[in-house]
PDB file of N, CA and C in Angstrom:
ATOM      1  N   UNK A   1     -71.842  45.495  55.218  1.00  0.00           N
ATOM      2  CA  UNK A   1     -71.466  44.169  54.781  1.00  0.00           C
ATOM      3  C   UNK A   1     -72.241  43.158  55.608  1.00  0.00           C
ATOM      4  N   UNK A   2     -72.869  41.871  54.862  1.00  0.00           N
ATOM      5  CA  UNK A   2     -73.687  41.045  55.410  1.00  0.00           C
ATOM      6  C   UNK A   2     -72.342  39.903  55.596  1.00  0.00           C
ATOM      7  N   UNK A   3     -72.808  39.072  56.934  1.00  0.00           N
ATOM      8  CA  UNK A   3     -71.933  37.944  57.086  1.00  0.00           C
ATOM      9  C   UNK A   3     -72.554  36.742  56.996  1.00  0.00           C
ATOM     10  N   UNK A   4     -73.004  35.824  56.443  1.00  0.00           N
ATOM     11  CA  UNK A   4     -73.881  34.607  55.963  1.00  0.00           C
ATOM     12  C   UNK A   4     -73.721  33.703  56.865  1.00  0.00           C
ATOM     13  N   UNK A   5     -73.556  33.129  57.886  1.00  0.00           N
ATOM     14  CA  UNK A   5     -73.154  31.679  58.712  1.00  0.00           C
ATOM     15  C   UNK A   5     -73.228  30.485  57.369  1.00  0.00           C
ATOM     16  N   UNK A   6     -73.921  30.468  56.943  1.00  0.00           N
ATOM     17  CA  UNK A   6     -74.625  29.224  56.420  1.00  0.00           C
ATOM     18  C   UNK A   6     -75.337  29.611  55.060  1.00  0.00           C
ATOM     19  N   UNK A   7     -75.126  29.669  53.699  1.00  0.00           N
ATOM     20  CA  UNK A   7     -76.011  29.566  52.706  1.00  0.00           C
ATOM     21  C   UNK A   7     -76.412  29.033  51.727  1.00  0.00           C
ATOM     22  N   UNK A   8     -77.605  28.624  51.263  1.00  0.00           N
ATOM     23  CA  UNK A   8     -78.416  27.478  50.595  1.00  0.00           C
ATOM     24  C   UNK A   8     -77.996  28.460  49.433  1.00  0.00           C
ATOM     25  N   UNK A   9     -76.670  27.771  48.135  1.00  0.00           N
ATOM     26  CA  UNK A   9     -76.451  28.967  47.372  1.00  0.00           C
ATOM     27  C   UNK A   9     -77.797  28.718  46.320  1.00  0.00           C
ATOM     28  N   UNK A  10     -78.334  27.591  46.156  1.00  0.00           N
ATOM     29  CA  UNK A  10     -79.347  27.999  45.031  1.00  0.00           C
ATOM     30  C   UNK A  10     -80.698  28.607  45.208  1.00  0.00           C
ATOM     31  N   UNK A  11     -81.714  28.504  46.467  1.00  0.00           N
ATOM     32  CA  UNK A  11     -82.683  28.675  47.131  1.00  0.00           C
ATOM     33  C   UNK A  11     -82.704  29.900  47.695  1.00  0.00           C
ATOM     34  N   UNK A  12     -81.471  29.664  49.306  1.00  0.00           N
ATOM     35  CA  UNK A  12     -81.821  30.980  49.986  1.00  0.00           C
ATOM     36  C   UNK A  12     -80.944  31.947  49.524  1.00  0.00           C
ATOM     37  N   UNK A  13     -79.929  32.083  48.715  1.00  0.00           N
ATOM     38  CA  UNK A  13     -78.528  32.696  48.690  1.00  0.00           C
ATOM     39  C   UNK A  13     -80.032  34.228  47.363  1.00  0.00           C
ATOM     40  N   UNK A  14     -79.956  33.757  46.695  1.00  0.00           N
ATOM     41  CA  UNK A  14     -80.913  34.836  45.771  1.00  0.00           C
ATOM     42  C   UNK A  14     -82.044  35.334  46.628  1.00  0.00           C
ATOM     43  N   UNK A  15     -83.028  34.857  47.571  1.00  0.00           N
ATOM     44  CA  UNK A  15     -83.835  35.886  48.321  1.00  0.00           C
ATOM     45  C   UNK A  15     -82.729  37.016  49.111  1.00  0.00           C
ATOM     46  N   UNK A  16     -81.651  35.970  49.528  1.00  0.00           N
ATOM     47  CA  UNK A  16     -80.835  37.120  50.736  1.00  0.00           C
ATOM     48  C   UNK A  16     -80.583  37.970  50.391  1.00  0.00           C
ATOM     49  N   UNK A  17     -79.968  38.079  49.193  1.00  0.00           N
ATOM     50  CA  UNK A  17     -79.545  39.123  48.687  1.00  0.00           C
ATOM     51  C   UNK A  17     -80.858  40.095  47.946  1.00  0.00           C
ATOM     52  N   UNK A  18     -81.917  39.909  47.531  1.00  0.00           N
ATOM     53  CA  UNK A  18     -82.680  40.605  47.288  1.00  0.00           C
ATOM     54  C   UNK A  18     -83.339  41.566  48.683  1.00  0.00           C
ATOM     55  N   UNK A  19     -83.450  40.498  49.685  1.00  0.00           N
ATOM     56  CA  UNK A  19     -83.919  41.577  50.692  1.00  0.00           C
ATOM     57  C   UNK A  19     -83.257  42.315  51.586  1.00  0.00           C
ATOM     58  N   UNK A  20     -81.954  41.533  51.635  1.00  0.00           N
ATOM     59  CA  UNK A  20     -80.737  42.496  52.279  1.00  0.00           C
ATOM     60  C   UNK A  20     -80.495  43.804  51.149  1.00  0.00           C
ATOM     61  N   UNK A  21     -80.196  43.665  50.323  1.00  0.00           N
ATOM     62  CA  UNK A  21     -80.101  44.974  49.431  1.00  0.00           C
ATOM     63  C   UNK A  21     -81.232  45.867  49.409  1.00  0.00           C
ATOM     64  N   UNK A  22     -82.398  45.401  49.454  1.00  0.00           N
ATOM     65  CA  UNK A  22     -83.935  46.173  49.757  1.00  0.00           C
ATOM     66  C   UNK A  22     -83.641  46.839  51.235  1.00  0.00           C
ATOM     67  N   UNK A  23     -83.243  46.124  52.378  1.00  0.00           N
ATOM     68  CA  UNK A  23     -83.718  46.733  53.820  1.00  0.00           C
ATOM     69  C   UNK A  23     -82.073  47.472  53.511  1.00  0.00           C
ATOM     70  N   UNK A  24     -80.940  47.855  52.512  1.00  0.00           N
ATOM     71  CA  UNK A  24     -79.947  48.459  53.052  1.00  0.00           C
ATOM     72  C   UNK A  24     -80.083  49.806  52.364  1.00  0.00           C
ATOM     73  N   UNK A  25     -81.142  50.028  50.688  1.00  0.00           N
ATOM     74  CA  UNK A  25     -81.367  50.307  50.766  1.00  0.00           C
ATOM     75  C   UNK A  25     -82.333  52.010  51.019  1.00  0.00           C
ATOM     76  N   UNK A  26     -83.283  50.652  52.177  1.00  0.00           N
ATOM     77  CA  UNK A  26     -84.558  51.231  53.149  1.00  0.00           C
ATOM     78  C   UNK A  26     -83.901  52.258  54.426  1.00  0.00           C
ATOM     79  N   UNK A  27     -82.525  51.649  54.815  1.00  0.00           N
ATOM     80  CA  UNK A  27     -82.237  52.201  55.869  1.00  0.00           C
ATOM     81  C   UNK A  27     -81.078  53.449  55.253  1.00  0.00           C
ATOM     82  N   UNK A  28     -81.075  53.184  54.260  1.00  0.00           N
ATOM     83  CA  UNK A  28     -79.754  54.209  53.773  1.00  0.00           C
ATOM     84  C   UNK A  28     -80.584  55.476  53.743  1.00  0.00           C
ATOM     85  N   UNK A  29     -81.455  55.464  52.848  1.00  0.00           N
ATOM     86  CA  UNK A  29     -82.625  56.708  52.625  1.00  0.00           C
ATOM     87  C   UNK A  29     -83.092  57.248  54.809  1.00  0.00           C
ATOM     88  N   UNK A  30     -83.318  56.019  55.092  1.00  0.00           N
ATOM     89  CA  UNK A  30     -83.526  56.632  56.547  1.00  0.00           C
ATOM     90  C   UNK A  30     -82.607  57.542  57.058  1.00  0.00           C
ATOM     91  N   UNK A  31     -81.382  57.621  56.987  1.00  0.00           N
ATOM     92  CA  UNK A  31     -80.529  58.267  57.200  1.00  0.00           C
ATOM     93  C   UNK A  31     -79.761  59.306  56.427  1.00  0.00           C
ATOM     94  N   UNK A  32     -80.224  59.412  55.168  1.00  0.00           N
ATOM     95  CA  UNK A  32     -79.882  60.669  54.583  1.00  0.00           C
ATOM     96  C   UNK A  32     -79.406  60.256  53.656  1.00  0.00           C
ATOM     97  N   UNK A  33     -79.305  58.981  53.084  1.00  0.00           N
ATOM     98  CA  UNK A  33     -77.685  58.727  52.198  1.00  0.00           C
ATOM     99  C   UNK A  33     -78.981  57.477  50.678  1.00  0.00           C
ATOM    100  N   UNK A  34     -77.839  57.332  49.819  1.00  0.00           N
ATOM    101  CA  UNK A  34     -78.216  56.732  49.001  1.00  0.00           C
ATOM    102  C   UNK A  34     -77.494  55.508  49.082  1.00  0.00           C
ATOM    103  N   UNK A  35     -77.885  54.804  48.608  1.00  0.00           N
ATOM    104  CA  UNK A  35     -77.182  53.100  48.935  1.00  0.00           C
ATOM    105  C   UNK A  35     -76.384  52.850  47.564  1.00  0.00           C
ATOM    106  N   UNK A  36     -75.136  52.179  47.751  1.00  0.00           N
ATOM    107  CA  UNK A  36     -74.195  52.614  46.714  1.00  0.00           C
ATOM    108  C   UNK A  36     -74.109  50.464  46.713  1.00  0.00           C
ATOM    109  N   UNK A  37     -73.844  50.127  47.442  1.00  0.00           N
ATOM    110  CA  UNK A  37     -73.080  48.559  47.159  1.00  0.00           C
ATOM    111  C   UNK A  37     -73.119  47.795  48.432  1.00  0.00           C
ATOM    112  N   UNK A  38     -74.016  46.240  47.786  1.00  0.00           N
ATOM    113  CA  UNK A  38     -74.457  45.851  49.038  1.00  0.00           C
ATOM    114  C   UNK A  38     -73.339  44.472  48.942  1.00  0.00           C
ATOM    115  N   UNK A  39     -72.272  44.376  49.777  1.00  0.00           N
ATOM    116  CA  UNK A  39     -71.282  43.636  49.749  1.00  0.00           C
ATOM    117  C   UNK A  39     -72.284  42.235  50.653  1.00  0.00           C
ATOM    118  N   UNK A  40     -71.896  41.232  50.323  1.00  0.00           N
ATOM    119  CA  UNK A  40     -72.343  40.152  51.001  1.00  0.00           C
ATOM    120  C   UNK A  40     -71.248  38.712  51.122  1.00  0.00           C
ATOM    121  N   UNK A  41     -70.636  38.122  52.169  1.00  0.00           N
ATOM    122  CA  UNK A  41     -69.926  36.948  52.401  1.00  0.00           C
ATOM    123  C   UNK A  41     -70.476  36.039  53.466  1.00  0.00           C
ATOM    124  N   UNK A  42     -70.144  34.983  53.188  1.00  0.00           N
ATOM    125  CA  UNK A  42     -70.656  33.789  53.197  1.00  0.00           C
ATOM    126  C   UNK A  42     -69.721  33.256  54.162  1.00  0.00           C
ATOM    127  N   UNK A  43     -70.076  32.237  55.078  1.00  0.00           N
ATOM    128  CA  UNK A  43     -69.473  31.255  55.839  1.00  0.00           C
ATOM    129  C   UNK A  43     -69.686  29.852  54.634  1.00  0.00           C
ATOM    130  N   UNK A  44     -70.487  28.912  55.372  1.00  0.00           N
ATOM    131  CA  UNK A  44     -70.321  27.730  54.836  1.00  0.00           C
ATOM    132  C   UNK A  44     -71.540  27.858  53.501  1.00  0.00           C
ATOM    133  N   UNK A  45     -70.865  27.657  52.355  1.00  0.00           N
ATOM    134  CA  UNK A  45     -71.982  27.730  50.960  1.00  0.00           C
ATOM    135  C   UNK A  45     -72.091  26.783  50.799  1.00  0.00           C
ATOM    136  N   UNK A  46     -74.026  25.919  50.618  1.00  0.00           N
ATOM    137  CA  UNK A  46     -73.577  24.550  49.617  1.00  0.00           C
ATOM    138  C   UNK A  46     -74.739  24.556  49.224  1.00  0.00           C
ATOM    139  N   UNK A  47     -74.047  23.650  47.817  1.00  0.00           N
ATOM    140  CA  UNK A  47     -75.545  23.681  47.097  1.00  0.00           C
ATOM    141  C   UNK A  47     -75.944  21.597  47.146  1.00  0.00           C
ATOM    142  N   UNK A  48     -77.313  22.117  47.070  1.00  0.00           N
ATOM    143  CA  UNK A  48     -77.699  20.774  47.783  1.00  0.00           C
ATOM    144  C   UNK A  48     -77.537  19.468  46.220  1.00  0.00           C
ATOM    145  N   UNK A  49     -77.553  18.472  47.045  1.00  0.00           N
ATOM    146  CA  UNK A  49     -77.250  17.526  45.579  1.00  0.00           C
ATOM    147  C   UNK A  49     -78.839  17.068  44.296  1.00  0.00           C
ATOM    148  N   UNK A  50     -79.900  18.011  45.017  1.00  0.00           N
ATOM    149  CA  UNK A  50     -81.300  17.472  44.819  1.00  0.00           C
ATOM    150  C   UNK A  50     -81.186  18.984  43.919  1.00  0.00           C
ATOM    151  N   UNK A  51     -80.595  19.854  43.736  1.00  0.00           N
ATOM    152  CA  UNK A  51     -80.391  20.842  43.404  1.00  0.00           C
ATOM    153  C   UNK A  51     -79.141  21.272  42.344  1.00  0.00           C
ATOM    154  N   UNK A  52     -78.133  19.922  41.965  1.00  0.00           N
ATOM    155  CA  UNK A  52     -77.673  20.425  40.920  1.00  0.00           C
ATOM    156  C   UNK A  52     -78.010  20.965  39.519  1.00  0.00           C
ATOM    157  N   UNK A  53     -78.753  19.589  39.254  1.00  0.00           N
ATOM    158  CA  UNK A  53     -79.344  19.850  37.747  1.00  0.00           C
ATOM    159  C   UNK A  53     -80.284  21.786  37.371  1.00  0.00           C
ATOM    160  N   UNK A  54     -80.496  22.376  38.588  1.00  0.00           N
ATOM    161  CA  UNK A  54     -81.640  23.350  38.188  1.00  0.00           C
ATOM    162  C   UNK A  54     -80.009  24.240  37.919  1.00  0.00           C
ATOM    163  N   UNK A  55     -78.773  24.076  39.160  1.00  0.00           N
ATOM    164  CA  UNK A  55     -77.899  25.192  38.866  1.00  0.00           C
ATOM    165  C   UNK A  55     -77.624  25.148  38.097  1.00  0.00           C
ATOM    166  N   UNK A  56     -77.283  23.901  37.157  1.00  0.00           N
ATOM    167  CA  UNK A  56     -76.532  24.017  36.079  1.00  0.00           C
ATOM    168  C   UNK A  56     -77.500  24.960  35.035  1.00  0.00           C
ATOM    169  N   UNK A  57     -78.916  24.888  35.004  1.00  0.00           N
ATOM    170  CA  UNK A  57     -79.527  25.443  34.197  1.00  0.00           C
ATOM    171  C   UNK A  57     -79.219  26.750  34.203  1.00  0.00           C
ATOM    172  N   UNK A  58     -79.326  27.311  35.884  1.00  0.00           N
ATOM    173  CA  UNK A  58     -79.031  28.391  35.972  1.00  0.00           C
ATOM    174  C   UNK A  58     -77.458  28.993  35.543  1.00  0.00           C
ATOM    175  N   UNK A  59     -76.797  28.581  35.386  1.00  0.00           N
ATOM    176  CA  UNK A  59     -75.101  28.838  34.901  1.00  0.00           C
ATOM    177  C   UNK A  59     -75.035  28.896  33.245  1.00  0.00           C
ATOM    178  N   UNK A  60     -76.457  28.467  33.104  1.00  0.00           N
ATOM    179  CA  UNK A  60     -76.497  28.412  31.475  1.00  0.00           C
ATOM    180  C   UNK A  60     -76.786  29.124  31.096  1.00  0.00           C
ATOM    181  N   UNK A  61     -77.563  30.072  31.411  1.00  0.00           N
ATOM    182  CA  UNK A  61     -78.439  30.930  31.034  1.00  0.00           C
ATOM    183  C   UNK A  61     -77.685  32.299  30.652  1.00  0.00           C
ATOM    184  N   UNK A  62     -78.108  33.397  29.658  1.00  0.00           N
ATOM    185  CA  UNK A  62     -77.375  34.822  29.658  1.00  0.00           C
ATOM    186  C   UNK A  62     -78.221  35.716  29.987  1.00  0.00           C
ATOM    187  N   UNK A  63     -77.427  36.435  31.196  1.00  0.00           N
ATOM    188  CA  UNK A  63     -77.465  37.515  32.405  1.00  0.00           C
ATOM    189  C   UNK A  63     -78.403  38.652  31.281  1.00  0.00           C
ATOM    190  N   UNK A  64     -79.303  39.111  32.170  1.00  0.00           N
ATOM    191  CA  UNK A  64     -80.178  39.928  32.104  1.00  0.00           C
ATOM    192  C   UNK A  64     -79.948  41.504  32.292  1.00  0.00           C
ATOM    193  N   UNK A  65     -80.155  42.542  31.639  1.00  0.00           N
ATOM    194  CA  UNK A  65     -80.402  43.617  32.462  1.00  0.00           C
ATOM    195  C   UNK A  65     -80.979  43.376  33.747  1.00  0.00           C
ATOM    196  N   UNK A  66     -79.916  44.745  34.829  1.00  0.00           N
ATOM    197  CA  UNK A  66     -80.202  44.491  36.220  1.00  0.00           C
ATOM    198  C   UNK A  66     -81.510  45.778  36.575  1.00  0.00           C
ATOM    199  N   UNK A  67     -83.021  45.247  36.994  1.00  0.00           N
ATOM    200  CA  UNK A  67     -83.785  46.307  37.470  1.00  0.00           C
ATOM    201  C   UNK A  67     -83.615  47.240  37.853  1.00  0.00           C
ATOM    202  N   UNK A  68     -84.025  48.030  38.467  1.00  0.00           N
ATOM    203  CA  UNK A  68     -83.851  49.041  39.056  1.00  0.00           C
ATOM    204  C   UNK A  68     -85.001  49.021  39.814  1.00  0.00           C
ATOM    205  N   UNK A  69     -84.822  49.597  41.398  1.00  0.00           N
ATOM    206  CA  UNK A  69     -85.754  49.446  42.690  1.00  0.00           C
ATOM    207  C   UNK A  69     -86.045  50.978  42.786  1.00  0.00           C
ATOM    208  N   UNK A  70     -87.147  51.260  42.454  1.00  0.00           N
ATOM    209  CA  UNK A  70     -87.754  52.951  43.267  1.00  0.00           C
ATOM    210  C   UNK A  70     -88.110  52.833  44.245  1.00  0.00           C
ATOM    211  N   UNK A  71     -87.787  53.537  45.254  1.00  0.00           N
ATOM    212  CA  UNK A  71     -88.606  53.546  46.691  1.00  0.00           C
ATOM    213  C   UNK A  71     -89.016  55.098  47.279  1.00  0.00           C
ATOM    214  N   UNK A  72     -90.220  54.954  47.772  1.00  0.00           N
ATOM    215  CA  UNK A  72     -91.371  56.399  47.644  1.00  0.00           C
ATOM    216  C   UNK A  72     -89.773  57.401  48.565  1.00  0.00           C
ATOM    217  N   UNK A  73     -89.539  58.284  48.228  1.00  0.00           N
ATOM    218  CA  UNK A  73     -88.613  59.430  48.861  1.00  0.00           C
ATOM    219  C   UNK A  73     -89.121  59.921  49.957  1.00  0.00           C
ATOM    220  N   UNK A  74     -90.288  59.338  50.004  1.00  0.00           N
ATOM    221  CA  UNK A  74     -90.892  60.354  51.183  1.00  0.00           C
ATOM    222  C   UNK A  74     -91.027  59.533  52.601  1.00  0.00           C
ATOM    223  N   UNK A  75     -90.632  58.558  52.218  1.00  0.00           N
ATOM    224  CA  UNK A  75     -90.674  57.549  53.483  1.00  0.00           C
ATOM    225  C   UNK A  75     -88.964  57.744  54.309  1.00  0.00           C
ATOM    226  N   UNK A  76     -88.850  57.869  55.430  1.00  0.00           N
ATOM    227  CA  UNK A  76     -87.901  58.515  56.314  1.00  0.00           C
ATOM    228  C   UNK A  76     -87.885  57.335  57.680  1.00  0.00           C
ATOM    229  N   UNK A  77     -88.527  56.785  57.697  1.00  0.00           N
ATOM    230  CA  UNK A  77     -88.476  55.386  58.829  1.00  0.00           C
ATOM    231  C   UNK A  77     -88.754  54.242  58.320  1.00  0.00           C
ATOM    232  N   UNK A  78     -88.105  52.714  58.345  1.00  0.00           N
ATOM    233  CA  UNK A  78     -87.721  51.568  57.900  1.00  0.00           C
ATOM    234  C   UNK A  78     -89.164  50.894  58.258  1.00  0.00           C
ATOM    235  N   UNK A  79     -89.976  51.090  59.338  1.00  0.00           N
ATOM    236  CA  UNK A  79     -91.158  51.049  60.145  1.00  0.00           C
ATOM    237  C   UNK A  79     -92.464  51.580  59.266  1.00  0.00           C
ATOM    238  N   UNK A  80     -91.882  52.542  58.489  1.00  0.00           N
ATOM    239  CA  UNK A  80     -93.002  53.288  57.793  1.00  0.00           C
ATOM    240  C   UNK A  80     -93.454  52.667  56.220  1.00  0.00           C
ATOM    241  N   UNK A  81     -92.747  52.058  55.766  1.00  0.00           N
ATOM    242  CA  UNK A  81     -92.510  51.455  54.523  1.00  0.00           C
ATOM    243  C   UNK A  81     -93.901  50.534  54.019  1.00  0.00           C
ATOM    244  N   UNK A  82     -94.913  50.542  53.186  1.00  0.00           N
ATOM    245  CA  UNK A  82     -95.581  49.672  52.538  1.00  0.00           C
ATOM    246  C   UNK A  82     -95.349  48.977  51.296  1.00  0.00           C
ATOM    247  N   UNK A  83     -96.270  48.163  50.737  1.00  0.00           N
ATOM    248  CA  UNK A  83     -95.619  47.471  49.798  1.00  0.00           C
ATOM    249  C   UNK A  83     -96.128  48.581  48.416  1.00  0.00           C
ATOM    250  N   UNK A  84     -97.000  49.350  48.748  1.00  0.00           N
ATOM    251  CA  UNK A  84     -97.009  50.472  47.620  1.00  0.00           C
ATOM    252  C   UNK A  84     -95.798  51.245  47.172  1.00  0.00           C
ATOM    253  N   UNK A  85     -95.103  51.509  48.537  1.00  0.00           N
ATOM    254  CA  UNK A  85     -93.728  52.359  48.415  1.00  0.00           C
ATOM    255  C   UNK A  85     -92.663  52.037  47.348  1.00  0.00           C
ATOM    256  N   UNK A  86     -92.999  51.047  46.952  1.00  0.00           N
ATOM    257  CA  UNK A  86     -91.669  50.252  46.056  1.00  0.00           C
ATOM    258  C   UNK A  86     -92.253  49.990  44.738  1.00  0.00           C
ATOM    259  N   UNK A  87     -91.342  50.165  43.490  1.00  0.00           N
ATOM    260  CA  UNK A  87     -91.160  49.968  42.105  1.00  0.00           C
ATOM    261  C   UNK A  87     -90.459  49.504  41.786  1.00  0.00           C
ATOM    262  N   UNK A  88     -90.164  48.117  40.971  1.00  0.00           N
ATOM    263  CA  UNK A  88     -89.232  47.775  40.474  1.00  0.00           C
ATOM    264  C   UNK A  88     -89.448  47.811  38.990  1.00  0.00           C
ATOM    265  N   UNK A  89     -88.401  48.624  38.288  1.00  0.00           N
ATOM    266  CA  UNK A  89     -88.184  48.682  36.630  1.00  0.00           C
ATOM    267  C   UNK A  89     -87.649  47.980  36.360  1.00  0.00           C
ATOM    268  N   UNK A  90     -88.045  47.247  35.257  1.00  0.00           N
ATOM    269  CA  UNK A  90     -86.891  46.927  33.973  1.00  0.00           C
ATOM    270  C   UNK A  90     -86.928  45.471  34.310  1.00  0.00           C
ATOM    271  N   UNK A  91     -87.684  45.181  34.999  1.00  0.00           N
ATOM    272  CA  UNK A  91     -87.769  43.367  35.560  1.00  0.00           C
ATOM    273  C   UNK A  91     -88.135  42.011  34.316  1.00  0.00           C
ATOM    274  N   UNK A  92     -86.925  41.337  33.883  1.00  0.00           N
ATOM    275  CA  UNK A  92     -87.459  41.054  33.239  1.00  0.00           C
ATOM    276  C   UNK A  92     -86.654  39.542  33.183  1.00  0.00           C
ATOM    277  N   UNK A  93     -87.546  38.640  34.278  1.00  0.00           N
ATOM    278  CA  UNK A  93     -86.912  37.294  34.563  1.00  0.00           C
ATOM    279  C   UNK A  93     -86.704  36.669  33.433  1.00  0.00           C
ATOM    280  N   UNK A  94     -85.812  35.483  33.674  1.00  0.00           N
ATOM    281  CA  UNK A  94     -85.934  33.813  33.369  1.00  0.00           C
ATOM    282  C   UNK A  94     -87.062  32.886  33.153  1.00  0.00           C
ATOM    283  N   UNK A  95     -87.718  32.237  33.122  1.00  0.00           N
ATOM    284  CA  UNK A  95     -88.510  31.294  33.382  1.00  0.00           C
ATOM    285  C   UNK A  95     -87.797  30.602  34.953  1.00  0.00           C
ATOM    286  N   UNK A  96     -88.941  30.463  35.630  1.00  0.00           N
ATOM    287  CA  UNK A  96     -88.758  29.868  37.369  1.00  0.00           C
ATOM    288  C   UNK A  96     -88.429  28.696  36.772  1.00  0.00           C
ATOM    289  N   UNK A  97     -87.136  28.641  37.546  1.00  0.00           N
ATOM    290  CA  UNK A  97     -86.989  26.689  37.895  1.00  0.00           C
ATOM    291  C   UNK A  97     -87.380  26.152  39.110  1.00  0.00           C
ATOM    292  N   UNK A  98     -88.138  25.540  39.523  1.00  0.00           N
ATOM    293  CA  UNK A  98     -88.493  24.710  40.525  1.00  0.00           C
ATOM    294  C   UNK A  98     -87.268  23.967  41.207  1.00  0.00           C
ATOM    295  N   UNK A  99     -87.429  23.862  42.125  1.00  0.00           N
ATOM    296  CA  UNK A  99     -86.216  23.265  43.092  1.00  0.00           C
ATOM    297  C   UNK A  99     -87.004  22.733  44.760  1.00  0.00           C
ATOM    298  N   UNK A 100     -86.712  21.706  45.327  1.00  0.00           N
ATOM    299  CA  UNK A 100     -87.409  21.083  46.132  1.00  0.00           C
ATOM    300  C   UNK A 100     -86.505  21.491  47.905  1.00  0.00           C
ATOM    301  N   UNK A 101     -87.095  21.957  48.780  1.00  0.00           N
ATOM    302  CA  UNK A 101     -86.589  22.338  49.832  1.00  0.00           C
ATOM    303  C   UNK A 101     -85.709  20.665  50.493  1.00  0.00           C
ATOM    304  N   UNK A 102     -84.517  21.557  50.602  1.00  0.00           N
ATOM    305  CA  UNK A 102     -83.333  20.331  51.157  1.00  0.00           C
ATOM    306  C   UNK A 102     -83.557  20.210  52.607  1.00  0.00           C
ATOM    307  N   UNK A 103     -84.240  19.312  52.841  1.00  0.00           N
ATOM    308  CA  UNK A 103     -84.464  18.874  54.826  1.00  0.00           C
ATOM    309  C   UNK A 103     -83.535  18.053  55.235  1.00  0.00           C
TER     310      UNK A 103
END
């Protein structure tokens, strides 16, 4: 389980979870096991006000088949990993909405 301090839900909240579920996983296979469910909670969530209009787009939209991530079997250390090692199936976005970093 990931614990969030702080998350940008429209910006950073979707990388986190893509690469926390990637490195859990990276490390599950390190250890023998298959990765079943990558739980994630949040401290303080907000979405910025320069950033409503894209969520709403995003809340509009209908949910996609979810990919599927291959990662080479033969890799056994988190250290060892290239960007060849990885496949993702079945990917089949949205159109990108643009959104402007909240400073």
């Amino acid at each position: 389980q990931l614990y969030q301090r702080s998350a940008d839900v429209f910006l950073g909240v979707p990388f986190n979870i893509a690469s926390y579920a990637l490195l859990t996983m990276m490390v599950a296979q390190e250890c023998g096991y298959k990765a079943k469910e990558f739980v994630h909670t949040f401290g303080d969530v907000h979405l910025y006000l320069n950033h409503v209009e894209q969520a709403k787009l995003q809340l509009s939209r209908k949910p996609k088949e979810v990919p599927v991530m291959k990662i080479n079997p033969a890799k056994k250390c988190v250290f060892d990993f290239a960007y060849e090692d990885f496949e993702l199936h079945n990917y089949d976005p949205h159109p990108t909405i643009k959104a402007p970093i909240a400073v």
